[in-house]
PDB file of N, CA and C in Angstrom:
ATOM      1  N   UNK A   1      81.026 102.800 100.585  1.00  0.00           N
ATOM      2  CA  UNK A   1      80.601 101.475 100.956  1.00  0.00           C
ATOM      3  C   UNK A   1      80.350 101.460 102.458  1.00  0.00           C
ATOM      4  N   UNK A   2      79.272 100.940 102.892  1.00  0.00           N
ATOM      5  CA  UNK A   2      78.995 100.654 104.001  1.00  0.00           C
ATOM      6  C   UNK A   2      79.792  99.655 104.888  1.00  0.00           C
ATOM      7  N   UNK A   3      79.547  99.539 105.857  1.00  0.00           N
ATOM      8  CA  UNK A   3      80.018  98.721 107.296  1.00  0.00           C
ATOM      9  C   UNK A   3      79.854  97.122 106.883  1.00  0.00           C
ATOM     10  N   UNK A   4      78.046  97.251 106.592  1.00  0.00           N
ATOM     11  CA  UNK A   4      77.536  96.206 106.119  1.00  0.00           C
ATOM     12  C   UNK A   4      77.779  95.307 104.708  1.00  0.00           C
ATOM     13  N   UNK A   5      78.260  96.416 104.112  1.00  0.00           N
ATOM     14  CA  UNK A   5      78.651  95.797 102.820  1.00  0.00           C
ATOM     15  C   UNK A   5      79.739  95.313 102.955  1.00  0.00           C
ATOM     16  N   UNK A   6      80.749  95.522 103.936  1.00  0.00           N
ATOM     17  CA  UNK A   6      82.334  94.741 104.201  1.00  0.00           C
ATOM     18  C   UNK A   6      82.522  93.678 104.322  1.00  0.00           C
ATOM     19  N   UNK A   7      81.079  93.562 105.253  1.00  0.00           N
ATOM     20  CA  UNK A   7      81.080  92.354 106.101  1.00  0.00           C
ATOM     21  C   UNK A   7      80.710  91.132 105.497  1.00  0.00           C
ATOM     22  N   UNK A   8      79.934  92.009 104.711  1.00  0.00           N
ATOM     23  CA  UNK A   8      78.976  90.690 103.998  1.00  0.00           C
ATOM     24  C   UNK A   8      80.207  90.413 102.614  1.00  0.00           C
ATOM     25  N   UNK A   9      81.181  91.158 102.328  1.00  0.00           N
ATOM     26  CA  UNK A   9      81.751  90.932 101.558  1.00  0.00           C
ATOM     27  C   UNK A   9      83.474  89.587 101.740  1.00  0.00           C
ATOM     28  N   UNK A  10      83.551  90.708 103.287  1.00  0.00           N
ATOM     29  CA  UNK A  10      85.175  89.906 104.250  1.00  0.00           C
ATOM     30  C   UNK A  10      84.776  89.284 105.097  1.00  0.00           C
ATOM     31  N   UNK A  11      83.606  89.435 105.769  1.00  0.00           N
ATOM     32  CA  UNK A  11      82.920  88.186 107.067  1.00  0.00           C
ATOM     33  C   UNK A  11      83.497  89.457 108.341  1.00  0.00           C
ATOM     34  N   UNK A  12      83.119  88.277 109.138  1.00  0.00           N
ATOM     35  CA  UNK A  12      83.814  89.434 110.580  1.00  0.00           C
ATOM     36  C   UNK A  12      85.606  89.476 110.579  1.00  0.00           C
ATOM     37  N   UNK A  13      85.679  90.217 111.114  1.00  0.00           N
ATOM     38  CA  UNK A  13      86.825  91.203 111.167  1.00  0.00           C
ATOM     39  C   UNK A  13      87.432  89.941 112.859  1.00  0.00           C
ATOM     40  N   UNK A  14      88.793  89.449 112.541  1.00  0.00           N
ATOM     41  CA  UNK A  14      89.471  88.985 113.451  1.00  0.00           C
ATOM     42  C   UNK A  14      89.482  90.261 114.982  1.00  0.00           C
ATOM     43  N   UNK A  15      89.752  91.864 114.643  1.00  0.00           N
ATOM     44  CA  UNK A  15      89.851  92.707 115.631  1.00  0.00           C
ATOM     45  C   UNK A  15      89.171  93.688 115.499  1.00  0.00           C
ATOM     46  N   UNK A  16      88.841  94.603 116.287  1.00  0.00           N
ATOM     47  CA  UNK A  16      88.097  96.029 115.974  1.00  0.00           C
ATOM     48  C   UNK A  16      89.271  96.927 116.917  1.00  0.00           C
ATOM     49  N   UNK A  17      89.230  98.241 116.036  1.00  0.00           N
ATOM     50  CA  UNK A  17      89.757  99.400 116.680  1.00  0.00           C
ATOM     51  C   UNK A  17      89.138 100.496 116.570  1.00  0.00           C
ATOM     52  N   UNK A  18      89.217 101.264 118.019  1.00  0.00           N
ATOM     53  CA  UNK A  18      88.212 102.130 117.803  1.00  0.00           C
ATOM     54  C   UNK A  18      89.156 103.437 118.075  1.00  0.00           C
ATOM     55  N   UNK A  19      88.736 104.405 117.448  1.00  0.00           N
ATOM     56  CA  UNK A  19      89.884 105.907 116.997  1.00  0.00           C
ATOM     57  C   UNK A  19      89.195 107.020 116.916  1.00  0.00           C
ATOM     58  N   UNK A  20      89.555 107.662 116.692  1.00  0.00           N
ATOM     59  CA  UNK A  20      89.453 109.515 116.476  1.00  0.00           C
ATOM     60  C   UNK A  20      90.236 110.021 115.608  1.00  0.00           C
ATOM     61  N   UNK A  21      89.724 110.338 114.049  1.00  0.00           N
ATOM     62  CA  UNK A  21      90.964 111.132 113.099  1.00  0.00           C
ATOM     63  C   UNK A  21      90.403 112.692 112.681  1.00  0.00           C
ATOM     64  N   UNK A  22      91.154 113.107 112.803  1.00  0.00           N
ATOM     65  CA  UNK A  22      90.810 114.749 112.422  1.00  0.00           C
ATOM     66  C   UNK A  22      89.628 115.047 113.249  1.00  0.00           C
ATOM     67  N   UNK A  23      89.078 114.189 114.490  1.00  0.00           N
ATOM     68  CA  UNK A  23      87.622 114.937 115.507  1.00  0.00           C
ATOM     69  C   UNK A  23      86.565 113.968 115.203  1.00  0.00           C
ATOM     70  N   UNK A  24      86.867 113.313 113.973  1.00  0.00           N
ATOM     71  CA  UNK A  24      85.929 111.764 114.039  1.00  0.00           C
ATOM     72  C   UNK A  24      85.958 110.717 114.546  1.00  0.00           C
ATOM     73  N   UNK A  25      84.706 110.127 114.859  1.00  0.00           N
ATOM     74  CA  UNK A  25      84.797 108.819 115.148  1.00  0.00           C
ATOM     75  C   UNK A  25      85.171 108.069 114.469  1.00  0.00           C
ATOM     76  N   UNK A  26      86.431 107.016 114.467  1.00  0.00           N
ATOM     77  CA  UNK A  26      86.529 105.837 113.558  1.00  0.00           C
ATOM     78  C   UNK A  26      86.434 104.345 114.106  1.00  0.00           C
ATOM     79  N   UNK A  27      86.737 103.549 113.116  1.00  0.00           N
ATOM     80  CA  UNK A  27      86.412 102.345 113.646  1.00  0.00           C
ATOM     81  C   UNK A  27      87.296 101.446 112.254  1.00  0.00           C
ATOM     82  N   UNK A  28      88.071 100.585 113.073  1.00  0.00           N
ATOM     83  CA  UNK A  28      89.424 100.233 112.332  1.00  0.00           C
ATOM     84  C   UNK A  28      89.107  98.463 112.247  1.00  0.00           C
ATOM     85  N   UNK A  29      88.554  97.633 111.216  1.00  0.00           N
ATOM     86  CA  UNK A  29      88.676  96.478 111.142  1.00  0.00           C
ATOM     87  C   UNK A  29      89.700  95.822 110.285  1.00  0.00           C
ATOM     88  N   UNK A  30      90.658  94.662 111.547  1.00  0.00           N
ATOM     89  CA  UNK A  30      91.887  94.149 111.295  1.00  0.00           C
ATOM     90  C   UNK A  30      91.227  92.841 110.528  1.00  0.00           C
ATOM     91  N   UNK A  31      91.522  91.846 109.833  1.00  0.00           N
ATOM     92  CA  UNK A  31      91.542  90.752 109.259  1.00  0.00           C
ATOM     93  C   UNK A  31      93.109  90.264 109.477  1.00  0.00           C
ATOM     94  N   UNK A  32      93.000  88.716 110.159  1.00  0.00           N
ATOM     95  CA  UNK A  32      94.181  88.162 110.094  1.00  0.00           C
ATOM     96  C   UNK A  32      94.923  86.784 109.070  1.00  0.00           C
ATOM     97  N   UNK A  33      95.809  87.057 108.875  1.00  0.00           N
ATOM     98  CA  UNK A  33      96.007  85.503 107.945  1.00  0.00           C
ATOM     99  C   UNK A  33      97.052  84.911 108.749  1.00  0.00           C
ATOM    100  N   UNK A  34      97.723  83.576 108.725  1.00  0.00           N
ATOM    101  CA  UNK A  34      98.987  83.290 109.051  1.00  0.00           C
ATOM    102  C   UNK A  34     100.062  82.670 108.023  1.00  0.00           C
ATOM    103  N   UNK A  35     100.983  82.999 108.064  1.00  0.00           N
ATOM    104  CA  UNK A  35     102.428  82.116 107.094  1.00  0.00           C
ATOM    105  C   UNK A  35     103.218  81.529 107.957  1.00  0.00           C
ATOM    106  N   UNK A  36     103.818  80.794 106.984  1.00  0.00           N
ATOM    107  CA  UNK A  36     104.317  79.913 107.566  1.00  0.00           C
ATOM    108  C   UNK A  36     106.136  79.847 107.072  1.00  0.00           C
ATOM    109  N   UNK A  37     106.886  79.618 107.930  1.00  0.00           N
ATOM    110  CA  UNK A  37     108.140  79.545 107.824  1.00  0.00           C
ATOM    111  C   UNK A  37     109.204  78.522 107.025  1.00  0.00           C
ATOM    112  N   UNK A  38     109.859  79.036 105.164  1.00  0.00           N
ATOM    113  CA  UNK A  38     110.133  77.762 104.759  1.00  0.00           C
ATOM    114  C   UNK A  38     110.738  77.184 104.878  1.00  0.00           C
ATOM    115  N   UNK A  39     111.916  78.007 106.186  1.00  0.00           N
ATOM    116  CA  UNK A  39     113.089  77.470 106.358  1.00  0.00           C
ATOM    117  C   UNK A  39     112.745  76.372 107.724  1.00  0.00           C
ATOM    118  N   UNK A  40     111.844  76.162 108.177  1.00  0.00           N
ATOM    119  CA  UNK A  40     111.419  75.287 109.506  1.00  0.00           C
ATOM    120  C   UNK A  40     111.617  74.016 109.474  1.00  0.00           C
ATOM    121  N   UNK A  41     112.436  73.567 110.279  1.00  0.00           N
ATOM    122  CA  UNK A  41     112.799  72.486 110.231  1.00  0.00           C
ATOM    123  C   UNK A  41     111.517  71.145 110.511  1.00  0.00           C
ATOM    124  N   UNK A  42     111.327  70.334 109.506  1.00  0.00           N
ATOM    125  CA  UNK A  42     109.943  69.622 109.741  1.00  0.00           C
ATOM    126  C   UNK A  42     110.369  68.300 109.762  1.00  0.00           C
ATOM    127  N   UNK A  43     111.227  67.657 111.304  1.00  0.00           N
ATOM    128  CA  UNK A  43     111.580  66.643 111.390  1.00  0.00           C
ATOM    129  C   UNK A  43     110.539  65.968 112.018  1.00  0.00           C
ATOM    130  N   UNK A  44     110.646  66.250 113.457  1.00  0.00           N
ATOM    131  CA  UNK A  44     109.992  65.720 114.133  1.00  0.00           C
ATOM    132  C   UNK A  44     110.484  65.070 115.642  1.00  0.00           C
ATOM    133  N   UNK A  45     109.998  64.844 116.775  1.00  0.00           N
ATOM    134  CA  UNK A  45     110.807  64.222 117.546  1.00  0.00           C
ATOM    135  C   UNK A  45     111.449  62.782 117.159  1.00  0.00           C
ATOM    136  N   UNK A  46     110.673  62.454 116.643  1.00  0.00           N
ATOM    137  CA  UNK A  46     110.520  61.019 116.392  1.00  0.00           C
ATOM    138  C   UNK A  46     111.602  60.581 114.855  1.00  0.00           C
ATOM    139  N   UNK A  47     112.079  61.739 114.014  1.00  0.00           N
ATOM    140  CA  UNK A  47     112.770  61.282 113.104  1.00  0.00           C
ATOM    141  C   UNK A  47     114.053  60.330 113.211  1.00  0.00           C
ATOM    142  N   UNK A  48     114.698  59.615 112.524  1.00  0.00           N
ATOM    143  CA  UNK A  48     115.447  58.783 112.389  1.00  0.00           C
ATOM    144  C   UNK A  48     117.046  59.453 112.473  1.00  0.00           C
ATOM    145  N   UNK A  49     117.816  59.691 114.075  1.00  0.00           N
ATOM    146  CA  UNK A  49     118.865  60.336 114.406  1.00  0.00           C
ATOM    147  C   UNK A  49     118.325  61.949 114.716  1.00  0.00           C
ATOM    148  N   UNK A  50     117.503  62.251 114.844  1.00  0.00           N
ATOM    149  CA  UNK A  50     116.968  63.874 115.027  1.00  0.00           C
ATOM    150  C   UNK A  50     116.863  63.507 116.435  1.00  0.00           C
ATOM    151  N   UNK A  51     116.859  64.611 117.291  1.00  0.00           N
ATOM    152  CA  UNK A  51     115.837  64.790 118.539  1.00  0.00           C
ATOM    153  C   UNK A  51     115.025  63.938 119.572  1.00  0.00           C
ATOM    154  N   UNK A  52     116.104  62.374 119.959  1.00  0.00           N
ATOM    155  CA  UNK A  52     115.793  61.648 120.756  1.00  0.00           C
ATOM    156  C   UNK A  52     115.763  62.021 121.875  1.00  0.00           C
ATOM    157  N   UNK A  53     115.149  61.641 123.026  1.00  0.00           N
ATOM    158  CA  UNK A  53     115.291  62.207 124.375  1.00  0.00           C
ATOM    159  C   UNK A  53     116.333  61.839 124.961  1.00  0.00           C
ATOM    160  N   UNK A  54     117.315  62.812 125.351  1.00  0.00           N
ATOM    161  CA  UNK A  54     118.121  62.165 125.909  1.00  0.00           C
ATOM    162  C   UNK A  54     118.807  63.409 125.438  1.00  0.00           C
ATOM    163  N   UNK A  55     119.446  63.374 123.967  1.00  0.00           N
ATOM    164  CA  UNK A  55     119.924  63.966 123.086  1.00  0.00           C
ATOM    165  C   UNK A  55     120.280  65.322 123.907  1.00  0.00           C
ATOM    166  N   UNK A  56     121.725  65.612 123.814  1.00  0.00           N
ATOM    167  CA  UNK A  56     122.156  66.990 124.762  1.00  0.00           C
ATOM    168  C   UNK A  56     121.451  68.158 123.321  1.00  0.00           C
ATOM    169  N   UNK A  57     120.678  68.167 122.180  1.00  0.00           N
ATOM    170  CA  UNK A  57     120.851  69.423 121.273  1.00  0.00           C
ATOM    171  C   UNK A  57     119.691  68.973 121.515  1.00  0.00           C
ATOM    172  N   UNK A  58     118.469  68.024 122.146  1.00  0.00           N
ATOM    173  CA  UNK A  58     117.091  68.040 121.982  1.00  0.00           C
ATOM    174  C   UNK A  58     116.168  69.391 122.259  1.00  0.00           C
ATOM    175  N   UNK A  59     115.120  70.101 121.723  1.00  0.00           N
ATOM    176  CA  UNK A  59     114.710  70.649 121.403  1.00  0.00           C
ATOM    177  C   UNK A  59     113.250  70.456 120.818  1.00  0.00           C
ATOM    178  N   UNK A  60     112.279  70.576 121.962  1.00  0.00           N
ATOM    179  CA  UNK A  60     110.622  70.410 122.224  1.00  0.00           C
ATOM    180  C   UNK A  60     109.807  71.371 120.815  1.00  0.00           C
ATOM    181  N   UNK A  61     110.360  72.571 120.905  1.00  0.00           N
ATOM    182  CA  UNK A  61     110.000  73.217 120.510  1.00  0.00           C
ATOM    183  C   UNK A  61     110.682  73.251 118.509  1.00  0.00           C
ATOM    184  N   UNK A  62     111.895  72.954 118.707  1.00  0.00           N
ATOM    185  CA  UNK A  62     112.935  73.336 117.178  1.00  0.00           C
ATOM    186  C   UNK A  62     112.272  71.897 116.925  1.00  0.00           C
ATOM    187  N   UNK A  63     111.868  70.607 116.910  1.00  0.00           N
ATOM    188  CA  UNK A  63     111.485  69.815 116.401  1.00  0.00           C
ATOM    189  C   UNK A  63     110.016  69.284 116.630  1.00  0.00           C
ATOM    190  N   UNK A  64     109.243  70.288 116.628  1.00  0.00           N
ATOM    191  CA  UNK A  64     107.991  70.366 116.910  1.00  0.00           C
ATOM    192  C   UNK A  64     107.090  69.348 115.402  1.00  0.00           C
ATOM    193  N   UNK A  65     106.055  68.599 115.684  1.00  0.00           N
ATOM    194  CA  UNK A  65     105.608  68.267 114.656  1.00  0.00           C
ATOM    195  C   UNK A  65     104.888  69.723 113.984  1.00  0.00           C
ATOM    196  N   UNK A  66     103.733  70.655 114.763  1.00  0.00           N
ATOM    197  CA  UNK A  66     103.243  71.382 113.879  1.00  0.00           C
ATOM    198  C   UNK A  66     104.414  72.539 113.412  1.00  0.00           C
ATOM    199  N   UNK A  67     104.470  72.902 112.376  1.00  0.00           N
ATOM    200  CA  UNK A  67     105.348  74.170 112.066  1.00  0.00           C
ATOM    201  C   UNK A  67     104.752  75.856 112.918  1.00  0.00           C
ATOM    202  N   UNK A  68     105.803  76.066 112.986  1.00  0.00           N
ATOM    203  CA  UNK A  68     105.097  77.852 113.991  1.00  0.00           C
ATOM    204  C   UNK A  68     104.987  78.679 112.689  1.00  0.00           C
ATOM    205  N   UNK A  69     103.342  79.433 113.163  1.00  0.00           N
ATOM    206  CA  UNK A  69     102.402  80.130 112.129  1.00  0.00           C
ATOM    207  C   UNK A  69     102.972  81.755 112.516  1.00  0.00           C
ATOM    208  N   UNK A  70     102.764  82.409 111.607  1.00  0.00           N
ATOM    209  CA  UNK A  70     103.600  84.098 111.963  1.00  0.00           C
ATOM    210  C   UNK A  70     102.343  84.590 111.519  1.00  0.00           C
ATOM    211  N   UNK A  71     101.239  85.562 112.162  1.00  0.00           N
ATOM    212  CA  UNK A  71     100.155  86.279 111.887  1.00  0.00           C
ATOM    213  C   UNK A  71     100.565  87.563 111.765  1.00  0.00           C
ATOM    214  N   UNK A  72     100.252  88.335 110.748  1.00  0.00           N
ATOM    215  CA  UNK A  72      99.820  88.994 109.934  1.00  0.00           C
ATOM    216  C   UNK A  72      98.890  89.519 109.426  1.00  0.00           C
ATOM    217  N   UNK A  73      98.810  90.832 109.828  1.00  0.00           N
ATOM    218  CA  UNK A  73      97.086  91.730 108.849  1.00  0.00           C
ATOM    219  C   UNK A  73      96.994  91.917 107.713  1.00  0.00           C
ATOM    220  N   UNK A  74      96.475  91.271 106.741  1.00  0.00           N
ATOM    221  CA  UNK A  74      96.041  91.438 105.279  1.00  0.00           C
ATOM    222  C   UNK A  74      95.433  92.047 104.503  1.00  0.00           C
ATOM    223  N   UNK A  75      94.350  92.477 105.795  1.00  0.00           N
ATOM    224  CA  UNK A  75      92.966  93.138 105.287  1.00  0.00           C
ATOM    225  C   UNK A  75      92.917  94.432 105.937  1.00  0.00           C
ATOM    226  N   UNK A  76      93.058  96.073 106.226  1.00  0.00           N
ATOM    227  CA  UNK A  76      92.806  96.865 107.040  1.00  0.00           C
ATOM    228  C   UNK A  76      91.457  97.718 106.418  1.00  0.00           C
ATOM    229  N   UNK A  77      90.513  97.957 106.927  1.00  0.00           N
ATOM    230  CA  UNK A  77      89.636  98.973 106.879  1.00  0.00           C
ATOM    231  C   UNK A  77      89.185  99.972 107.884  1.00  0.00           C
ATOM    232  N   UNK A  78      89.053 101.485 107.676  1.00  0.00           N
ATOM    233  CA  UNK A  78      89.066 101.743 108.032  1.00  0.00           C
ATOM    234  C   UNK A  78      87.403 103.000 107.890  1.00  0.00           C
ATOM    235  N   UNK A  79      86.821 102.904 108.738  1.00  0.00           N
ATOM    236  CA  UNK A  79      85.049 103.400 108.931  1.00  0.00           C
ATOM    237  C   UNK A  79      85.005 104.840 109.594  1.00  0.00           C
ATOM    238  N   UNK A  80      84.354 105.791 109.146  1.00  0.00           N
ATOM    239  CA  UNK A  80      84.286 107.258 109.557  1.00  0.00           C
ATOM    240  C   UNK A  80      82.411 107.518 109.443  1.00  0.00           C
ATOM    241  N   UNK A  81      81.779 107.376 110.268  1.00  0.00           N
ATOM    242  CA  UNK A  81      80.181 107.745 109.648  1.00  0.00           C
ATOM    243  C   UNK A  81      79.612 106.329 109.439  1.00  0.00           C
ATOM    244  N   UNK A  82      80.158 105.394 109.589  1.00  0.00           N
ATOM    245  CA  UNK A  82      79.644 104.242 108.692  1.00  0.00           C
ATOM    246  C   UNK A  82      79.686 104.135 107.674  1.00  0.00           C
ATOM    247  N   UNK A  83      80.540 104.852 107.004  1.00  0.00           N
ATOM    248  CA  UNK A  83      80.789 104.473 105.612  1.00  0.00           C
ATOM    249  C   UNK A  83      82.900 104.195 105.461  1.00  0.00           C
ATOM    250  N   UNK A  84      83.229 103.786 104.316  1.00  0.00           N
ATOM    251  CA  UNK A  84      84.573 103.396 104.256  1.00  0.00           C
ATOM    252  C   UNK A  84      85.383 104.627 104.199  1.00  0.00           C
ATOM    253  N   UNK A  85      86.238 105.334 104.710  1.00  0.00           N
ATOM    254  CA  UNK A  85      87.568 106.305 105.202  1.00  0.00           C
ATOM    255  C   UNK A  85      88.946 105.919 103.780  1.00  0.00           C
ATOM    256  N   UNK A  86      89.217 104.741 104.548  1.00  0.00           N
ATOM    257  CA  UNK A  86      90.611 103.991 103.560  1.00  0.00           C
ATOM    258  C   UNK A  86      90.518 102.602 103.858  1.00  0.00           C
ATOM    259  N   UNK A  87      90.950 101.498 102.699  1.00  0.00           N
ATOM    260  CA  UNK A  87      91.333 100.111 103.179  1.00  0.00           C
ATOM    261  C   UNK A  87      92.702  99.868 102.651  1.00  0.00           C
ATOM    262  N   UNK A  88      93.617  98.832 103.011  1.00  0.00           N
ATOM    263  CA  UNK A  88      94.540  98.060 102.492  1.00  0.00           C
ATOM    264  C   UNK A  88      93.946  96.573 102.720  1.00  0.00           C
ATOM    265  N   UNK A  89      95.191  96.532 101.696  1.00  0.00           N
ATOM    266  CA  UNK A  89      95.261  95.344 101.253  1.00  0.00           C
ATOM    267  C   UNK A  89      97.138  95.015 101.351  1.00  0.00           C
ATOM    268  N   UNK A  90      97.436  93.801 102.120  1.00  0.00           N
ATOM    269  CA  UNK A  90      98.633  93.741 102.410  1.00  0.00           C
ATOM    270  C   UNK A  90      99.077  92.074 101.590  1.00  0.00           C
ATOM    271  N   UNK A  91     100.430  92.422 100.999  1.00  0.00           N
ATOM    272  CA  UNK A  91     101.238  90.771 100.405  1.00  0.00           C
ATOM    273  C   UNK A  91     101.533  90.001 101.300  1.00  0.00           C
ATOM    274  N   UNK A  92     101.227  88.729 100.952  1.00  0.00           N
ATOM    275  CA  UNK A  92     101.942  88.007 102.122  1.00  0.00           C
ATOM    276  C   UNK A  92     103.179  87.989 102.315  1.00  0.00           C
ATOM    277  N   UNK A  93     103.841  87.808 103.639  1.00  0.00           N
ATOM    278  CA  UNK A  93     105.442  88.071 103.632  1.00  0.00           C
ATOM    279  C   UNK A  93     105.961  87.039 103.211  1.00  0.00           C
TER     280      UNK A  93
END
């Protein structure tokens, strides 16, 4: 499979890496996803006894409205010649 056929298949590639395996040129496209944390606390500043200002345990960040995203590569391919070498495919954590 071609370069072109990836692309048109995964879209562009979040990163490119560029390598040398066994004396070849390679070329390493990352794809990224993000997850999300289920244990995250999703109060808010603003909840009812949570995280008033003032509050000696307040915390900008631990009572954030958006939840914090953990990125992760899902997709790896990997290009020798312009054609496909190896890909993965990774679970979400």
């Amino acid at each position: 499979m071609s370069a072109n056929a990836v692309w048109l298949a995964w879209g562009s590639p979040d990163s490119k890496v560029i390598g040398n395996m066994r004396g070849h040129f390679t070329e390493t496209w990352i794809y990224v996803r993000y997850a999300y944390p289920y244990y995250y606390p999703y109060y808010g500043p603003y909840a009812p006894g949570f995280g008033f200002f003032g509050d000696p345990f307040y915390d900008p960040f631990y009572y954030s409205l958006i939840p914090p995203s953990i990125p992760y590569p899902y997709k790896i391919v990997t290009f020798s010649n312009g054609r496909v070498m190896s890909f993965q495919y990774l679970v979400p954590p």
